[in-house]
Protein backbone atom coordinates (compact mmCIF):
# COMPACT_ATOMS: atom_id res chain seq x y z
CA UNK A 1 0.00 0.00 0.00
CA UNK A 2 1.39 3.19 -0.44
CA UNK A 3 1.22 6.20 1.50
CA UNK A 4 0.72 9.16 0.60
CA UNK A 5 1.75 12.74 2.46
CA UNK A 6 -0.88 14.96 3.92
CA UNK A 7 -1.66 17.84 2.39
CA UNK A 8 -2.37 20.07 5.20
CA UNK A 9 -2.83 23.97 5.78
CA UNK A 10 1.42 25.02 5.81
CA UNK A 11 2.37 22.48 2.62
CA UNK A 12 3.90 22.88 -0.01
CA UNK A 13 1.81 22.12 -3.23
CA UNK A 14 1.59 21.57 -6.74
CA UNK A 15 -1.23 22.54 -8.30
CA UNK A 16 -2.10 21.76 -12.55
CA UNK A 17 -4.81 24.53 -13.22
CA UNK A 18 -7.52 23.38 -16.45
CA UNK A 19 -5.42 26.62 -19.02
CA UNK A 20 -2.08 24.14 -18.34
CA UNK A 21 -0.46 26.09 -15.67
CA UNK A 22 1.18 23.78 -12.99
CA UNK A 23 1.54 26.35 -9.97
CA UNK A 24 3.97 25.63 -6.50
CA UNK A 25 2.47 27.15 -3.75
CA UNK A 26 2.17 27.53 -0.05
CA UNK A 27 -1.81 25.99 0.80
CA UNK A 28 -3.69 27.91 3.22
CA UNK A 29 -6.36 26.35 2.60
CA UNK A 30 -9.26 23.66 0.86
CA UNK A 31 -12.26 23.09 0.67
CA UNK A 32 -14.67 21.48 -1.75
CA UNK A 33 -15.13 25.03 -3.85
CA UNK A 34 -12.11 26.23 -3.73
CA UNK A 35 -8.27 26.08 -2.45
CA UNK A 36 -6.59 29.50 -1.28
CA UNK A 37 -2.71 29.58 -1.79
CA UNK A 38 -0.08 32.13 -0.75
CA UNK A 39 2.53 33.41 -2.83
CA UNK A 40 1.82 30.75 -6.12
CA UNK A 41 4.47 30.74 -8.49
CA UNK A 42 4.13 29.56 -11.94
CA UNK A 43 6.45 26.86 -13.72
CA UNK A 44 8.98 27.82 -16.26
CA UNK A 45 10.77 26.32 -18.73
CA UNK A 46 13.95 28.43 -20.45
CA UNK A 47 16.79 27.40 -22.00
CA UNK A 48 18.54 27.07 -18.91
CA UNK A 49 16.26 24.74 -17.04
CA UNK A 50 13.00 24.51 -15.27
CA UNK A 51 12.36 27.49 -12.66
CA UNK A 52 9.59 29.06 -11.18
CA UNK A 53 8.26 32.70 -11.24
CA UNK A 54 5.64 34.57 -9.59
CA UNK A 55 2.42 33.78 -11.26
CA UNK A 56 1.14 37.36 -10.81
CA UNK A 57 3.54 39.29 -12.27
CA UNK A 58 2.29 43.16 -11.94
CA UNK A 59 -0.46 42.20 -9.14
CA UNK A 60 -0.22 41.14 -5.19
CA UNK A 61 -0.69 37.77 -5.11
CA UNK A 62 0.36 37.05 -1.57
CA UNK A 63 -3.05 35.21 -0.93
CA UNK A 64 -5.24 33.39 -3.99
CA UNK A 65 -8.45 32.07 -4.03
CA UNK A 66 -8.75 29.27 -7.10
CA UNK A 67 -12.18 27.59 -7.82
CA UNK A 68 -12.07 23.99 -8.05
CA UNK A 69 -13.86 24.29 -11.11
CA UNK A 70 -10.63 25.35 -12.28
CA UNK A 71 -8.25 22.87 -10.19
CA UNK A 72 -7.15 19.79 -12.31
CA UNK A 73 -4.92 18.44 -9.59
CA UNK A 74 -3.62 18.86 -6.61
CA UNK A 75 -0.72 16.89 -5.10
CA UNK A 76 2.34 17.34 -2.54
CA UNK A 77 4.91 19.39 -4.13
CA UNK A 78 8.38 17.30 -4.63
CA UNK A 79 10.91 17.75 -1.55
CA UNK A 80 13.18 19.38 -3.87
CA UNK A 81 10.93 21.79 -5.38
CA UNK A 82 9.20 22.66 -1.77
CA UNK A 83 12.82 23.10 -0.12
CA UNK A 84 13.83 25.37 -3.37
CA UNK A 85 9.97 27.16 -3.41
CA UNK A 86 10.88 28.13 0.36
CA UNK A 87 14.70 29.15 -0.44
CA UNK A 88 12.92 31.90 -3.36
CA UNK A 89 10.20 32.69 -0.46
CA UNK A 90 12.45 33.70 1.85
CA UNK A 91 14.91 35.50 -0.51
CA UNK A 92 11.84 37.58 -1.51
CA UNK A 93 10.44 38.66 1.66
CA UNK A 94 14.25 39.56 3.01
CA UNK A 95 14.28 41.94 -0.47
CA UNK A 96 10.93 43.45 0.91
């Protein structure tokens, strides 16, 4: 059987929205209408690798509300990419 981790108010997720945007984000919160994220960032491919960059680019997106309607899936975010989503987080807010 396998397990699978929690995905709890605090975590780290990935998120594939129904336009093909697959969003890492902090989850606040879920709930059968919608999820609410803080600070999502949007994944980008360039030609030097996969990266991530604020999904908002001219708005403040520190908190998002996201219908399910619009939610294809949800899952944990990869250790790697939560530990390097927190490393940009906190880079950010010591710029601020």
């Amino acid at each position: 059987m396998l397990k699978s981790k929690a995905m709890t108010p605090g975590s780290i997720v990935s998120l594939r929205i129904l336009n093909g945007d697959e969003l890492i984000a902090r989850l606040l919160d879920s709930t059968a209408e919608s999820v609410t994220l803080t600070n999502p960032m949007v994944v980008a491919v360039s030609e030097e690798g996969a990266g991530a960059i604020p999904w908002f680019a001219l708005g403040d997106a520190s908190v998002v509300n996201i219908k399910m309607t619009h939610v294809y899936s949800m899952v944990p975010a990869k250790l790697d990419a939560a530990e390097e989503y927190t490393k940009n987080m906190a880079r950010i807010e010591s710029n601020v």
